[in-house]
Protein backbone atom coordinates (compact mmCIF):
# COMPACT_ATOMS: atom_id res chain seq x y z
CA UNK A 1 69.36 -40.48 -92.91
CA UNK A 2 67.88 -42.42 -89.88
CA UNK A 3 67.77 -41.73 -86.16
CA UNK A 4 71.45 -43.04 -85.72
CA UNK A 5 73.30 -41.34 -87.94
CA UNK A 6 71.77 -38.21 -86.84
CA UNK A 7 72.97 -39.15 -83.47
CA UNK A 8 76.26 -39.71 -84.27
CA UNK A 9 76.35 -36.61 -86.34
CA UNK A 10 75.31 -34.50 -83.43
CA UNK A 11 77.60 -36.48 -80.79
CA UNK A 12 80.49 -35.31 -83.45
CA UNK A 13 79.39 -31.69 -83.49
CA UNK A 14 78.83 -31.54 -79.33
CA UNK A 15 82.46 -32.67 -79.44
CA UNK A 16 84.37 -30.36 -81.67
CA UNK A 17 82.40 -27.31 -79.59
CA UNK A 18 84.00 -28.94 -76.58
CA UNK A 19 87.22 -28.92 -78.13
CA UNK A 20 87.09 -25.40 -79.18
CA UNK A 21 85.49 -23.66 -76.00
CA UNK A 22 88.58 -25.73 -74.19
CA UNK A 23 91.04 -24.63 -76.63
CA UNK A 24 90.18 -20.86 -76.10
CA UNK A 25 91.80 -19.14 -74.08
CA UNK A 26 90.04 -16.85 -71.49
CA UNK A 27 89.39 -13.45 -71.54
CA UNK A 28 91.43 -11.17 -68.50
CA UNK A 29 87.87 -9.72 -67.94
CA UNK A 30 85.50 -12.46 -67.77
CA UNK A 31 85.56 -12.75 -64.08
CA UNK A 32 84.59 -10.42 -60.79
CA UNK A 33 88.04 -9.14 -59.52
CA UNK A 34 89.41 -9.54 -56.18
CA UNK A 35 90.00 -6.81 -53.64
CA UNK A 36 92.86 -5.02 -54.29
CA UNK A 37 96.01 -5.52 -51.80
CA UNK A 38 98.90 -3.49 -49.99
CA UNK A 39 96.70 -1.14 -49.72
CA UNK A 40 98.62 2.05 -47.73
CA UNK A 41 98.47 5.77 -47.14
CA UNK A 42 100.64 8.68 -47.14
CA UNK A 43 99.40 11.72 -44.74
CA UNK A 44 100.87 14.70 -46.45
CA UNK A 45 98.71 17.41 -43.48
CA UNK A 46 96.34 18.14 -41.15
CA UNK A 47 93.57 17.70 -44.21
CA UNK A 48 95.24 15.62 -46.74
CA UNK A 49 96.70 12.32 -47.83
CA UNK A 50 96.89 10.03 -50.87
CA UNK A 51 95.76 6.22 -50.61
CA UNK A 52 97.32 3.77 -53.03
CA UNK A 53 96.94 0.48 -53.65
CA UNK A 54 98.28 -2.79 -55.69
CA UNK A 55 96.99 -3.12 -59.43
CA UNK A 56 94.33 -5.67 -59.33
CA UNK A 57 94.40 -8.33 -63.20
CA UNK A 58 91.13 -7.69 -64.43
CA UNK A 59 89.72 -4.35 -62.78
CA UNK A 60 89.25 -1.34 -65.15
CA UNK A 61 88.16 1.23 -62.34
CA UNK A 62 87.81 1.00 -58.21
CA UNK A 63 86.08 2.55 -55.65
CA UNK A 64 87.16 4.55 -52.13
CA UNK A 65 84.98 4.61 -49.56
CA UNK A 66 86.30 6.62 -46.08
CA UNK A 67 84.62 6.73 -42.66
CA UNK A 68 85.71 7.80 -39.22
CA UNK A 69 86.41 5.70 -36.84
CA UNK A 70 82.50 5.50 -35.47
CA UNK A 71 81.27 4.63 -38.93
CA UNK A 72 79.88 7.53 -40.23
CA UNK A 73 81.01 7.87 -43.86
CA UNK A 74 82.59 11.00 -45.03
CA UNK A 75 83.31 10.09 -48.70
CA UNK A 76 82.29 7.85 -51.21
CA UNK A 77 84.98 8.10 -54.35
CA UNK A 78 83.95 5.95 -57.32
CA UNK A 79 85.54 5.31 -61.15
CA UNK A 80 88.49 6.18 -59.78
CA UNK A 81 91.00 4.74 -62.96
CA UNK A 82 94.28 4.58 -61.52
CA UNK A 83 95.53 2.58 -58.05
CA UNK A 84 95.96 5.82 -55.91
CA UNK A 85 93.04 9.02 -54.78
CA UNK A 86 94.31 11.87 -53.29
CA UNK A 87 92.25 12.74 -50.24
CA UNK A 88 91.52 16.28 -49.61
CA UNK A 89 89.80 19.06 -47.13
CA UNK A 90 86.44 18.09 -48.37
CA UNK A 91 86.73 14.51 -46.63
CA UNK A 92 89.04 14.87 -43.62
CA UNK A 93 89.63 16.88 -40.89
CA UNK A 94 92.72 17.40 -38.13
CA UNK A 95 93.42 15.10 -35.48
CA UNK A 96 90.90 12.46 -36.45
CA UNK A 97 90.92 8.98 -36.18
CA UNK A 98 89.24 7.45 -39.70
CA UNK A 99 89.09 3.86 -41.55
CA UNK A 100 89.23 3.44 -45.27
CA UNK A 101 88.67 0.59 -47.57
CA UNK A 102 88.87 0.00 -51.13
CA UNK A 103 87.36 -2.69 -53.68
CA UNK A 104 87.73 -3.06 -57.32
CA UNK A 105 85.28 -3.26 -60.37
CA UNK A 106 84.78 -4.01 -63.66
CA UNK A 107 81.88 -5.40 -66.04
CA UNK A 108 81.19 -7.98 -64.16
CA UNK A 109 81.02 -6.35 -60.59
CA UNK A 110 83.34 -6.84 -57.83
CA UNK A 111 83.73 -8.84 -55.37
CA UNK A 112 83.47 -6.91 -52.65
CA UNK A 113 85.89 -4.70 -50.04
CA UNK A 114 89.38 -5.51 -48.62
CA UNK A 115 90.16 -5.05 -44.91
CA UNK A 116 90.09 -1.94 -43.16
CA UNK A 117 92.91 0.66 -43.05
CA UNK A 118 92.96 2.73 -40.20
CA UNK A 119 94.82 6.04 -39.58
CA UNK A 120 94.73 9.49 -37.48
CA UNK A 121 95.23 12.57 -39.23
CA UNK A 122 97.45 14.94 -37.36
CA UNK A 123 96.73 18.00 -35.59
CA UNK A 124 96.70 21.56 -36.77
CA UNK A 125 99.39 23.75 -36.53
CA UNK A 126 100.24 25.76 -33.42
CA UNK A 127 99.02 29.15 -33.62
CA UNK A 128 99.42 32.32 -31.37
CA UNK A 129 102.85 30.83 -29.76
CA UNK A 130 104.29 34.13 -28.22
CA UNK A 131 106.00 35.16 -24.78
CA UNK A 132 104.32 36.24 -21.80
CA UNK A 133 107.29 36.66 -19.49
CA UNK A 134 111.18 37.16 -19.80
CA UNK A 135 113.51 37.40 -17.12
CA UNK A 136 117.33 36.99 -17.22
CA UNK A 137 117.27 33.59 -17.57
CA UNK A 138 114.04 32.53 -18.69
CA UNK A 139 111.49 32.85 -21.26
CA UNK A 140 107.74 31.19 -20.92
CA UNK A 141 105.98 31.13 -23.67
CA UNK A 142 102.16 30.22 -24.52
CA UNK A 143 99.94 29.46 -27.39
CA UNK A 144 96.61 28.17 -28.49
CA UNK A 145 95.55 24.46 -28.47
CA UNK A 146 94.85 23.09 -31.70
CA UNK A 147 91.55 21.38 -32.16
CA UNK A 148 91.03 17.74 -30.96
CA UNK A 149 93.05 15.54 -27.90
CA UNK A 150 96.29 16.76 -27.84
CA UNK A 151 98.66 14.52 -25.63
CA UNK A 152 102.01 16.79 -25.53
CA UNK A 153 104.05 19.29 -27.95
CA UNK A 154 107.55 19.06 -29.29
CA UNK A 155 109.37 22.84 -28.03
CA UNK A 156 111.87 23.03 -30.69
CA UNK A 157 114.99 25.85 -29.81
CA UNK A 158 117.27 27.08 -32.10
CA UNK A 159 120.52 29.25 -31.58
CA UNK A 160 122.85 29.59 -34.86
CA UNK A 161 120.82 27.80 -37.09
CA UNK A 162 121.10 24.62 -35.13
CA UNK A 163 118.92 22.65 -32.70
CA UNK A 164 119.95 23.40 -28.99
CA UNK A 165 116.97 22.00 -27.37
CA UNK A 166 113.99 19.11 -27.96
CA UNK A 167 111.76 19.41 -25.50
CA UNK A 168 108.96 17.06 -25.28
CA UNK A 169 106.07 18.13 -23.09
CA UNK A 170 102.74 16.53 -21.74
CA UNK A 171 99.57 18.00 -21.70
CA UNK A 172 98.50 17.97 -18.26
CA UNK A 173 95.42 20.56 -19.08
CA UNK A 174 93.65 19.65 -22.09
CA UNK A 175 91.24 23.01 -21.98
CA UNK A 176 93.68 25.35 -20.73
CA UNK A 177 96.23 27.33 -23.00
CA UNK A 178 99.51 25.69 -23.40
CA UNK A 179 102.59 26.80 -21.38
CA UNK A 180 105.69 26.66 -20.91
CA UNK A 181 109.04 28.15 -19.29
CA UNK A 182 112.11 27.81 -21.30
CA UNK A 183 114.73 27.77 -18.40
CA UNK A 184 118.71 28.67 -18.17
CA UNK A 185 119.20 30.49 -21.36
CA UNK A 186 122.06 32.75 -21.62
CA UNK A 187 122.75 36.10 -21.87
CA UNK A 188 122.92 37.79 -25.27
CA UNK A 189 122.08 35.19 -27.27
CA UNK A 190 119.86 34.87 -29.82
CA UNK A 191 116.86 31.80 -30.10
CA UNK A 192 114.44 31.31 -32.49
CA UNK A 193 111.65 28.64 -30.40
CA UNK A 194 108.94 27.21 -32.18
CA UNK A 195 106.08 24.34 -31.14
CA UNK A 196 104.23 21.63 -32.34
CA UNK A 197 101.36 19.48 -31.02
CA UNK A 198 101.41 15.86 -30.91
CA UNK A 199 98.07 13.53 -30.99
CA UNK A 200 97.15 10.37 -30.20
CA UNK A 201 99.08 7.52 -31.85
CA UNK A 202 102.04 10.00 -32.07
CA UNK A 203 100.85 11.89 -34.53
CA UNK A 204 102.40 15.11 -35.35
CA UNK A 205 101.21 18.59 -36.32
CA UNK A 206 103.57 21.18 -38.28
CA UNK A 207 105.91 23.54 -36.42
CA UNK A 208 104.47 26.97 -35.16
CA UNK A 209 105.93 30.35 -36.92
CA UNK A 210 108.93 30.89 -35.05
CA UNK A 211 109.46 33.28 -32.30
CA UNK A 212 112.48 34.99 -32.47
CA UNK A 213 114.33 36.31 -29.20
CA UNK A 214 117.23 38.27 -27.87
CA UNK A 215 117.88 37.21 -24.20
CA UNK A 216 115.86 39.98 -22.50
CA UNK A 217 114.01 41.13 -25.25
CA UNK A 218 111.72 39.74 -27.85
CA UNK A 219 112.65 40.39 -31.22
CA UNK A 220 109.24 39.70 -33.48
């Protein structure tokens, strides 16, 4: 066989391989997947929420990281199979302001982080909420601060079960214990008050116990 048959033999053989690496189709894995997208997140408390994100063609795991909002990290959450991580005590705290991000992996790497999601988790609930002074008419009340920069509380007053009152109030002392005087309540009637705090970005915290009252008298 001489030099040019062997040539066109080979020419022949380059071809079919061509033919046949063209004709297959490729693998869903063979290629570094893409950030995922829509990423959101649900805050379910003061110390919780669950992140999800789209399913990204490709990725068979994804990672979590979460930092606060000066860029110290608080949690690195890796192999994490499905497209949502709950978040728990362990990584957040009340009334913080935090950024997450979130990439996805498989055998061939990843390629790289989406954008940043930022959020503020809300403030702890009001404790201590009691009264400190009843007349006829009124009834001022004070509690303890929750942790963090607290821009006003929501004073929430009940009488048969149904909201009477809404009362939104600012935080004009941010060290000092909360007050406030419920005014032009009537006689004999029974309220049940509670309060929470609001933080920046509007979060909200949960509602105090309640306090219970029987114009002129407190109740528990």
């Amino acid at each position: 066989m001489n030099l040019y048959q062997n040539t066109t033999r080979l020419s022949v053989l380059f071809s079919i391989a061509a033919l046949l690496v063209v004709a297959l189709p490729a693998r869903a894995a063979d290629f570094v997947p893409g950030p995922p997208e829509n990423v959101s997140i649900e805050l379910t408390g003061p110390r919780a929420a669950i992140v999800s994100w789209d399913a990204v063609t490709g990725a068979n795991k994804y990672t979590l990281e979460v930092f606060t909002a000066g860029g110290t990290q608080t949690a690195i959450l890796q192999n994490i199979a499905d497209t949502s991580k709950a978040l728990s005590k362990k990584t957040l705290r009340p009334n913080k302001a935090y950024y997450l991000k979130v990439k996805s992996v498989n055998d061939f790497g990843s390629d790289g982080f989406g954008g940043k999601l930022y959020f503020r988790t809300p403030p702890s609930r009001v404790q201590g909420l009691q009264v400190v002074n009843l007349t006829n008419v009124t009834a001022k009340l004070e509690w303890m601060k929750p942790r963090g920069t607290i821009s006003g509380y929501l004073i929430q007053v009940k009488r048969k079960g149904k909201v009477r009152r809404l009362v939104r109030r600012s935080n004009d002392l941010e060290n000092a214990d909360p007050q406030f005087t419920l005014k032009k309540l009537r006689k004999s009637r029974r309220y049940s008050i509670r309060v929470k705090a609001i933080g920046p970005s509007n979060t909200k915290g949960a509602y105090s116990r309640s306090t219970v009252l029987l114009k002129g008298r407190k109740l528990f």
